[in-house]
PDB file of N, CA and C in Angstrom:
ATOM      1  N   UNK A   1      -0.995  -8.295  11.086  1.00  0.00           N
ATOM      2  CA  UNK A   1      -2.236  -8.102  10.397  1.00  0.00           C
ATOM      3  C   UNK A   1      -2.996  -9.420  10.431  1.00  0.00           C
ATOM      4  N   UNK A   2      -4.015  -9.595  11.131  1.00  0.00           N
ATOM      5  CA  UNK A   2      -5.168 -10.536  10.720  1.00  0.00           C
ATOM      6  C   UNK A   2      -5.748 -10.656   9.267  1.00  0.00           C
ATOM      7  N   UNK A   3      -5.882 -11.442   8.775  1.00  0.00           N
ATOM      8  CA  UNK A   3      -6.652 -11.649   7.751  1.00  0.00           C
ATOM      9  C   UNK A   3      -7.504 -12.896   8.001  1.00  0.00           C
ATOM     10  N   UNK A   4      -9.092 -12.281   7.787  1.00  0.00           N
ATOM     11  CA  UNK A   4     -10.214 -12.796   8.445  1.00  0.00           C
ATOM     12  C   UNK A   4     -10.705 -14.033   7.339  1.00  0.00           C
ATOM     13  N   UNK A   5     -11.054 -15.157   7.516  1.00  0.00           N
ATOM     14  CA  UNK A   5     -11.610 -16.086   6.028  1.00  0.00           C
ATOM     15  C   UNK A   5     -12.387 -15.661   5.490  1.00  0.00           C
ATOM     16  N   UNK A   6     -12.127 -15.787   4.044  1.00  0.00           N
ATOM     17  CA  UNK A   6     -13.313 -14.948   2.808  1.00  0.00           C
ATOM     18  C   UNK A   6     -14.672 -15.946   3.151  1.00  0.00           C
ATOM     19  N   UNK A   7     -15.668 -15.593   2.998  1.00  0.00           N
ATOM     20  CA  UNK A   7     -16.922 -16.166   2.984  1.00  0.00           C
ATOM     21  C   UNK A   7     -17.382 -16.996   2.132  1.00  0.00           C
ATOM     22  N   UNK A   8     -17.558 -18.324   2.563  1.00  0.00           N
ATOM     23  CA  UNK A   8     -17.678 -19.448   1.545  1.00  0.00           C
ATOM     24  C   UNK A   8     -16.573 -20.086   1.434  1.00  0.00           C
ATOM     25  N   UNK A   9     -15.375 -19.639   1.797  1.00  0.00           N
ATOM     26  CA  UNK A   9     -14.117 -19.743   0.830  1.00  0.00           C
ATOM     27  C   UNK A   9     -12.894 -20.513   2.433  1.00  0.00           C
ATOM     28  N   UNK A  10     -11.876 -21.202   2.002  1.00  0.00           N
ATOM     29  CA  UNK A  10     -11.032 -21.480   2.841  1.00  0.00           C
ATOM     30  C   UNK A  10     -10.240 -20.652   3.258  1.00  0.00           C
ATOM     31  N   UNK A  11      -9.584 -20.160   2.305  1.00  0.00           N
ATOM     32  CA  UNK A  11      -8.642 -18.664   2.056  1.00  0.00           C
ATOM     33  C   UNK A  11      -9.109 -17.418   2.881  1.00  0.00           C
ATOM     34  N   UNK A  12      -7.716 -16.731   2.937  1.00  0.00           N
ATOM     35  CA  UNK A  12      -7.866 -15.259   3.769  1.00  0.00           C
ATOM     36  C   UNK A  12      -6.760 -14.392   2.983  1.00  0.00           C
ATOM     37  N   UNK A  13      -6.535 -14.916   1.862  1.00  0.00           N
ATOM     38  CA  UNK A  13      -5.821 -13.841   0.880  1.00  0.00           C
ATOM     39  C   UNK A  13      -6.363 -12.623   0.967  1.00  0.00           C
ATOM     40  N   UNK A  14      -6.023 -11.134   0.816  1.00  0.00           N
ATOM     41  CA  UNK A  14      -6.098 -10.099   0.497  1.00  0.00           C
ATOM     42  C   UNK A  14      -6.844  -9.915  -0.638  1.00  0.00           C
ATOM     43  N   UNK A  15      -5.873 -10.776  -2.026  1.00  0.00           N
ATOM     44  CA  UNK A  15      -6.053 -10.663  -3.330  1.00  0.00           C
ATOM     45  C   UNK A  15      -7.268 -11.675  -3.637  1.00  0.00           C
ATOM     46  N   UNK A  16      -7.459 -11.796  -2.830  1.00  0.00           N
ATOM     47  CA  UNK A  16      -9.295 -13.173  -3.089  1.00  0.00           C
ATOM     48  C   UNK A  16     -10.325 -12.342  -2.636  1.00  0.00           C
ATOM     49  N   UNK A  17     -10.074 -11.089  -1.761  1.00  0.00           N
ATOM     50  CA  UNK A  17     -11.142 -10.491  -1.027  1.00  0.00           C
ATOM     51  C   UNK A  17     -11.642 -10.643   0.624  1.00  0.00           C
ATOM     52  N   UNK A  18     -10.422 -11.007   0.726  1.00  0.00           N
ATOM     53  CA  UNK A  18     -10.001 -10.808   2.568  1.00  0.00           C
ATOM     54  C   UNK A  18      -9.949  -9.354   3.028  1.00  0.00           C
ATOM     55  N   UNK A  19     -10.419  -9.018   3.960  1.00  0.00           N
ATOM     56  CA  UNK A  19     -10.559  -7.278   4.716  1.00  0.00           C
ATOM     57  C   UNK A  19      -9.247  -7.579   5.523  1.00  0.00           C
ATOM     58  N   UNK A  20      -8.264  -7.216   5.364  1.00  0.00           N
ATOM     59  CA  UNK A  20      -7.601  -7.402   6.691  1.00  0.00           C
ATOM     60  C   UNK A  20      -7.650  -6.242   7.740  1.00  0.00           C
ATOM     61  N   UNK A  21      -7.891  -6.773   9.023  1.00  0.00           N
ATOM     62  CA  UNK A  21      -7.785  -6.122  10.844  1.00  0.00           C
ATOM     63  C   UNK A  21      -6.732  -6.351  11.070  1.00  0.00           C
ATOM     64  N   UNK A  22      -6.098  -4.541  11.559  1.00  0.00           N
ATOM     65  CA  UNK A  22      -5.223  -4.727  13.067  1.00  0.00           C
ATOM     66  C   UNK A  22      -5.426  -5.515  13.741  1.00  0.00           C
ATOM     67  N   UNK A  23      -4.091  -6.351  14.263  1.00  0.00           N
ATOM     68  CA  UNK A  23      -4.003  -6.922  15.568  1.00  0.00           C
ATOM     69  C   UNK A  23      -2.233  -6.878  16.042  1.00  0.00           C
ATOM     70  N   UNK A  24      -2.822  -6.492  17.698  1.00  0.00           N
ATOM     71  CA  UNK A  24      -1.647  -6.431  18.318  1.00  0.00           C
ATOM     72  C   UNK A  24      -0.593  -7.988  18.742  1.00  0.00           C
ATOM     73  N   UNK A  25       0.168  -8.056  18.062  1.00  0.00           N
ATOM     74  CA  UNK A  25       1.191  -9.467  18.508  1.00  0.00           C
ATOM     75  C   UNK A  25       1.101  -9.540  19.899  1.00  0.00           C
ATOM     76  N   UNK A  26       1.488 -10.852  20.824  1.00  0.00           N
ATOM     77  CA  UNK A  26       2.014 -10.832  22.012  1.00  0.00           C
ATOM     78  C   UNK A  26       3.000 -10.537  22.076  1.00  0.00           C
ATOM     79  N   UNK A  27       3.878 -10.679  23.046  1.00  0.00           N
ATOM     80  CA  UNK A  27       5.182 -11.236  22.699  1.00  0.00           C
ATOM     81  C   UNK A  27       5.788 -12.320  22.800  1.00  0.00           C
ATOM     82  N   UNK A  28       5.096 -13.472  23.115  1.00  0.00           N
ATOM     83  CA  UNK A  28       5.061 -15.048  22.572  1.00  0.00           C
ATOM     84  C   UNK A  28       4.753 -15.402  21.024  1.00  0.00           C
ATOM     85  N   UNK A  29       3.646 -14.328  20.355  1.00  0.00           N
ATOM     86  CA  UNK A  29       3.427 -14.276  19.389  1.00  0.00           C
ATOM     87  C   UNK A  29       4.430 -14.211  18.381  1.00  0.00           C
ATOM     88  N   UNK A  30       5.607 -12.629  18.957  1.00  0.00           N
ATOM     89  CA  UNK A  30       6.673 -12.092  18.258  1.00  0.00           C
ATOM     90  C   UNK A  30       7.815 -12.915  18.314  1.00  0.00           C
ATOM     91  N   UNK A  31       7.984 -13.271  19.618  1.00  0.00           N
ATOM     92  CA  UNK A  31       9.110 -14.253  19.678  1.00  0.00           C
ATOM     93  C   UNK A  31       8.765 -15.547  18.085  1.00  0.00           C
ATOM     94  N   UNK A  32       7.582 -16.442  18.420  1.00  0.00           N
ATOM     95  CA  UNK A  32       7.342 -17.263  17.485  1.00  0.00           C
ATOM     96  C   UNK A  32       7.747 -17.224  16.186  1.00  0.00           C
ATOM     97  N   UNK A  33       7.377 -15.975  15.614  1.00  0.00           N
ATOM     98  CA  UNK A  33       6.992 -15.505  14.354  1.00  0.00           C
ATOM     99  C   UNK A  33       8.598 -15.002  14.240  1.00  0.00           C
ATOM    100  N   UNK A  34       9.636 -14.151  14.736  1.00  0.00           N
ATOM    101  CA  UNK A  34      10.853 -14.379  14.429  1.00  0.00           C
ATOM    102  C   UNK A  34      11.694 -15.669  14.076  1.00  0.00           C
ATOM    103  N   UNK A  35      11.601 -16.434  15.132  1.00  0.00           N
ATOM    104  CA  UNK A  35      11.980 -17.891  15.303  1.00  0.00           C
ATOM    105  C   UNK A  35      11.961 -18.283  14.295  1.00  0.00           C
ATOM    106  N   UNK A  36      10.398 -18.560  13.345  1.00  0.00           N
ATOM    107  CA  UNK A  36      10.183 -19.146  12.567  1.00  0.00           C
ATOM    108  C   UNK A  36      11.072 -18.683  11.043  1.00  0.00           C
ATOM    109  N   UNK A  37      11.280 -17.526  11.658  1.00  0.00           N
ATOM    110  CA  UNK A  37      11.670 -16.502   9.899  1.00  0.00           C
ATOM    111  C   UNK A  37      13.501 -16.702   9.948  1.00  0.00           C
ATOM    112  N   UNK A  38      13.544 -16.697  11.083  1.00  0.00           N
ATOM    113  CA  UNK A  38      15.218 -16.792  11.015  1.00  0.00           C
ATOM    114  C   UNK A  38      15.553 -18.311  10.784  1.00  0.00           C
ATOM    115  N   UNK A  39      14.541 -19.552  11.298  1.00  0.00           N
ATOM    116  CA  UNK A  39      14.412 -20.784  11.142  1.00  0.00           C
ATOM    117  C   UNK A  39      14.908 -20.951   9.196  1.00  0.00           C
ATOM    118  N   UNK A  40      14.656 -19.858   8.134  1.00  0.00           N
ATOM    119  CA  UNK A  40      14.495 -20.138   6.985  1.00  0.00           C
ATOM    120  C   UNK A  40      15.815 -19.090   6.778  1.00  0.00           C
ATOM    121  N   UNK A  41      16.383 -18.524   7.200  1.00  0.00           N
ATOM    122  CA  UNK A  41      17.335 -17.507   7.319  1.00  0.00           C
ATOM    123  C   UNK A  41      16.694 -16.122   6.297  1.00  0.00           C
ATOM    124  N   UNK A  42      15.514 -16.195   6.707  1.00  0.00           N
ATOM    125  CA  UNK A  42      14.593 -14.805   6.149  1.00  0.00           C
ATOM    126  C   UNK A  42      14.659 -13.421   6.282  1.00  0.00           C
ATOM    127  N   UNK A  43      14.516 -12.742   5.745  1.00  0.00           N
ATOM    128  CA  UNK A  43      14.540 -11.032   6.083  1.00  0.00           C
ATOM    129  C   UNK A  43      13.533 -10.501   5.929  1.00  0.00           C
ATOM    130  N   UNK A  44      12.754 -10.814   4.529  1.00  0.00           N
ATOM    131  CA  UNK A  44      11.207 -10.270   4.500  1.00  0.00           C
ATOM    132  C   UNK A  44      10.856 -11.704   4.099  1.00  0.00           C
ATOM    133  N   UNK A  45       9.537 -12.099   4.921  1.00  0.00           N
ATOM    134  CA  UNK A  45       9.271 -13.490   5.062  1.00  0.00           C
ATOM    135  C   UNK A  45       7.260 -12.932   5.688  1.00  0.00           C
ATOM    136  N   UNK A  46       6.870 -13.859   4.932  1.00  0.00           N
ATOM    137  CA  UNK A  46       5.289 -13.569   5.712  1.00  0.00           C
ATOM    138  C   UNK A  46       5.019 -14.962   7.044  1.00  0.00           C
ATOM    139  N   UNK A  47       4.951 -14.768   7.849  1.00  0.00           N
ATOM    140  CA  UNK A  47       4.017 -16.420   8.419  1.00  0.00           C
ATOM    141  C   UNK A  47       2.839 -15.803   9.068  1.00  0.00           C
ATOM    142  N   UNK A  48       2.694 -17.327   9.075  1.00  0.00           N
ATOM    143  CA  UNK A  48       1.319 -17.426   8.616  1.00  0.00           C
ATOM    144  C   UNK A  48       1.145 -18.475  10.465  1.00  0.00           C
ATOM    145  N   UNK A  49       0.216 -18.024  10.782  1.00  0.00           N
ATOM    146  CA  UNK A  49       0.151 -19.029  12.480  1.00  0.00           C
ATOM    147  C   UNK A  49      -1.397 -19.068  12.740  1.00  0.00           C
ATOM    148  N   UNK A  50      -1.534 -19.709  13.686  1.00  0.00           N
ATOM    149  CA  UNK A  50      -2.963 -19.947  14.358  1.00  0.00           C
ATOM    150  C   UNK A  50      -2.394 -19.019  15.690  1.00  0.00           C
ATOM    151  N   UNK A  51      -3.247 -18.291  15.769  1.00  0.00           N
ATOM    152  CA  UNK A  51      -3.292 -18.163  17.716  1.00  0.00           C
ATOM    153  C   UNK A  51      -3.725 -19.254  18.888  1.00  0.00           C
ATOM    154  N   UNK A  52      -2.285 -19.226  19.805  1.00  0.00           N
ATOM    155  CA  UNK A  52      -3.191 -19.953  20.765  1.00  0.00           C
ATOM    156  C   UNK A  52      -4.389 -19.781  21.083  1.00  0.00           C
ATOM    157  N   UNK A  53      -4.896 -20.868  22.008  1.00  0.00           N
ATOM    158  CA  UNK A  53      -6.058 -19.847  22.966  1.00  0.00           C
ATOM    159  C   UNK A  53      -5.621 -18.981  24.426  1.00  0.00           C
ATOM    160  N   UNK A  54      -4.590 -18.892  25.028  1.00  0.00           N
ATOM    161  CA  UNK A  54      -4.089 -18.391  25.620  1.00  0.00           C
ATOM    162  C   UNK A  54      -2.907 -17.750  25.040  1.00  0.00           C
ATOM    163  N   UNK A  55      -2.756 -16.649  24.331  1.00  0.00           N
ATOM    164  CA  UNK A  55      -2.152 -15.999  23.598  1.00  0.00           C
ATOM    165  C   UNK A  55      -1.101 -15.225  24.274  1.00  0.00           C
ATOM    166  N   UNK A  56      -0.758 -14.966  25.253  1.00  0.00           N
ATOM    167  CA  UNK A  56       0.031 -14.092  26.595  1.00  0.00           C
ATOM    168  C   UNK A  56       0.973 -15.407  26.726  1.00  0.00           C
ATOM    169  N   UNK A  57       0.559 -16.763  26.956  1.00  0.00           N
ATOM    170  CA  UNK A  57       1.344 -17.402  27.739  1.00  0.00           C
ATOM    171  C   UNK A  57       1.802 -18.560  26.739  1.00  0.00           C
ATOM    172  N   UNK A  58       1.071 -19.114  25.656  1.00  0.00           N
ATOM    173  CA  UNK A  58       0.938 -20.148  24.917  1.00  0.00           C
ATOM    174  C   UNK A  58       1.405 -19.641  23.431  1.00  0.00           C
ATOM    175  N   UNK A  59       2.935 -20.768  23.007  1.00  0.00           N
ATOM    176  CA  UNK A  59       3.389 -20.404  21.717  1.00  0.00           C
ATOM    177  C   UNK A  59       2.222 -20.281  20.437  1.00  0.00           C
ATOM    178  N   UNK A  60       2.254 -19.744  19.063  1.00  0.00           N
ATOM    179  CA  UNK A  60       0.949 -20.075  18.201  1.00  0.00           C
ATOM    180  C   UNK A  60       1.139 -21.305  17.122  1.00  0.00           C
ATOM    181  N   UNK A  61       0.470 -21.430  17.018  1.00  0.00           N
ATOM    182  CA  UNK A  61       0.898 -22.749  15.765  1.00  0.00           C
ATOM    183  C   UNK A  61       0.978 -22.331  14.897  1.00  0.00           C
ATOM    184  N   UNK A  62       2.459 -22.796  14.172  1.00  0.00           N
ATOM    185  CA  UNK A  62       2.971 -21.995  12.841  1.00  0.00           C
ATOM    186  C   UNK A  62       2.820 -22.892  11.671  1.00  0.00           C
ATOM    187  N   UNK A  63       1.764 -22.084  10.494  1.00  0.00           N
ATOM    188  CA  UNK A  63       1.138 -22.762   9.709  1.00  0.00           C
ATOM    189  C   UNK A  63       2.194 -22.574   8.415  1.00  0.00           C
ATOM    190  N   UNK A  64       3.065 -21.807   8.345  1.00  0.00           N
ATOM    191  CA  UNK A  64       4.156 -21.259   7.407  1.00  0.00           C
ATOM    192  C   UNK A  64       4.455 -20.759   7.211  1.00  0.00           C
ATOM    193  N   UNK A  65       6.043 -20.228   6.314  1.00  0.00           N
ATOM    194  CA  UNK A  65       6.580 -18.874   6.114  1.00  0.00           C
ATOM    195  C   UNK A  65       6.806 -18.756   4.624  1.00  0.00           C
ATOM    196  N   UNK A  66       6.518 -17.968   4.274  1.00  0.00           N
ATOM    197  CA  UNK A  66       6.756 -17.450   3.003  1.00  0.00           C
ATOM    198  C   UNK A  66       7.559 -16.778   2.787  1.00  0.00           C
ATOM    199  N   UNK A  67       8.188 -17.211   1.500  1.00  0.00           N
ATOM    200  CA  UNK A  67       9.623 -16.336   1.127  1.00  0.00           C
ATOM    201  C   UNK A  67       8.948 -15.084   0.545  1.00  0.00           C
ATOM    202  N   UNK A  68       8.025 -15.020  -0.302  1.00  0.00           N
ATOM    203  CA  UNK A  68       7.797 -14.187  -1.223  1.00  0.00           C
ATOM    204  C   UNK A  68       6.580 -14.074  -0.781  1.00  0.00           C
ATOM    205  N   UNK A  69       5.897 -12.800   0.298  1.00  0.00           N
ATOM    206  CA  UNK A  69       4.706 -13.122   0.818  1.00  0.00           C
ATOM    207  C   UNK A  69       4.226 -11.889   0.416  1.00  0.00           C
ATOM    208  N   UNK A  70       2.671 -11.877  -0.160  1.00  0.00           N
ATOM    209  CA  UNK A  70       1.944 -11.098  -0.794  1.00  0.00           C
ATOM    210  C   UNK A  70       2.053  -9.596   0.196  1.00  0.00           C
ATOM    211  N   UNK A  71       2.118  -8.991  -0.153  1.00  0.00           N
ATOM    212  CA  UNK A  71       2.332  -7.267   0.672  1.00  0.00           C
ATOM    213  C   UNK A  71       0.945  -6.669   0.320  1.00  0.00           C
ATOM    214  N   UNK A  72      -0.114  -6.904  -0.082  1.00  0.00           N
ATOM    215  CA  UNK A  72      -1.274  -6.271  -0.622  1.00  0.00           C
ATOM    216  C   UNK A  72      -2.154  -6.321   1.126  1.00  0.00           C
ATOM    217  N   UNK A  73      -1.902  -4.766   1.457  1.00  0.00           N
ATOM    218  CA  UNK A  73      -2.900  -4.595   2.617  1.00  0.00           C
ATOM    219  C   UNK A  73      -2.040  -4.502   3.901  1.00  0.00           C
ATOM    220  N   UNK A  74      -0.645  -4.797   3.652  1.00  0.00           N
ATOM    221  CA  UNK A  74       0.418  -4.744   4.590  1.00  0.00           C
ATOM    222  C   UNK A  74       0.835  -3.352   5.246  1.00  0.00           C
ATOM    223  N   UNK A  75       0.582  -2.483   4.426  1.00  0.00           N
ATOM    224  CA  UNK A  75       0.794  -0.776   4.702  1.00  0.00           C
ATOM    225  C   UNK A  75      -0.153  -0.245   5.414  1.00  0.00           C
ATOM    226  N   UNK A  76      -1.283  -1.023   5.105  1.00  0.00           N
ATOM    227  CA  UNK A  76      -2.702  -0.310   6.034  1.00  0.00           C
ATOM    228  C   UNK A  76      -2.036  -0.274   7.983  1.00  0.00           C
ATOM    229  N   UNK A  77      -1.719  -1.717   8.509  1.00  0.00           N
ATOM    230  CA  UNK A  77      -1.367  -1.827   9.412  1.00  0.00           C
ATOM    231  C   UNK A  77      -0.293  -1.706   9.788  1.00  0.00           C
ATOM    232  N   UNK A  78       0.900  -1.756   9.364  1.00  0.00           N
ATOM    233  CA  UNK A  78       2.137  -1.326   9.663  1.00  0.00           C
ATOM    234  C   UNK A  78       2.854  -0.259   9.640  1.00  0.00           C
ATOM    235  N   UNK A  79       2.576   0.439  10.464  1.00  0.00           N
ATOM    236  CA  UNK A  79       2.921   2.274  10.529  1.00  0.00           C
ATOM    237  C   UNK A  79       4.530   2.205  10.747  1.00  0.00           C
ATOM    238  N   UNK A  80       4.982   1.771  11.358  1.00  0.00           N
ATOM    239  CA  UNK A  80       6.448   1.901  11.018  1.00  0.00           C
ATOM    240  C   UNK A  80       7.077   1.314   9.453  1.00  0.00           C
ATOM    241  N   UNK A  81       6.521   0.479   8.822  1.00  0.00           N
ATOM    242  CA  UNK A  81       6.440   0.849   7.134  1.00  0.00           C
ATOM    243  C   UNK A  81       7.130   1.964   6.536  1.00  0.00           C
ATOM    244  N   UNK A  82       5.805   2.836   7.115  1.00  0.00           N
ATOM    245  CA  UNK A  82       5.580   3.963   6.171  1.00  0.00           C
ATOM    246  C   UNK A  82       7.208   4.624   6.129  1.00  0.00           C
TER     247      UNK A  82
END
């Protein structure tokens, strides 16, 4: 799930008034974003990354993982969820 920056604001919280968009992972993306979660020995873990600019070929920059990561807007995009 993308979450786009609130307007005016630094943040892309949900709970501040972030819209969050579908977006499809790479699989440089997925690889990353595991890495990072097992890096903390995580199971439900949020991170948080920049996209490369070459997103197919180029790891993303991982901005952090959260142990306890807000789920508000998480169901919209994640159909295997349900």
């Amino acid at each position: 799930m993308k979450r786009p920056k609130i307007l005016d604001d630094f943040r892309s919280n949900v709970s501040q008034g972030s819209e969050p968009e579908e977006i499809k992972l790479t699989e440089t993306e997925q690889e990353a974003v595991l890495q990072a979660a097992k890096a903390v020995n995580g199971q439900w873990v949020g991170v948080d990354f920049m996209p490369a600019k070459n997103r197919d070929k180029d790891a993303p920059f991982i901005i952090e993982v959260n142990h306890s990561p807000g789920t508000e807007g998480c169901l919209l995009y994640t159909s295997d969820a349900a």
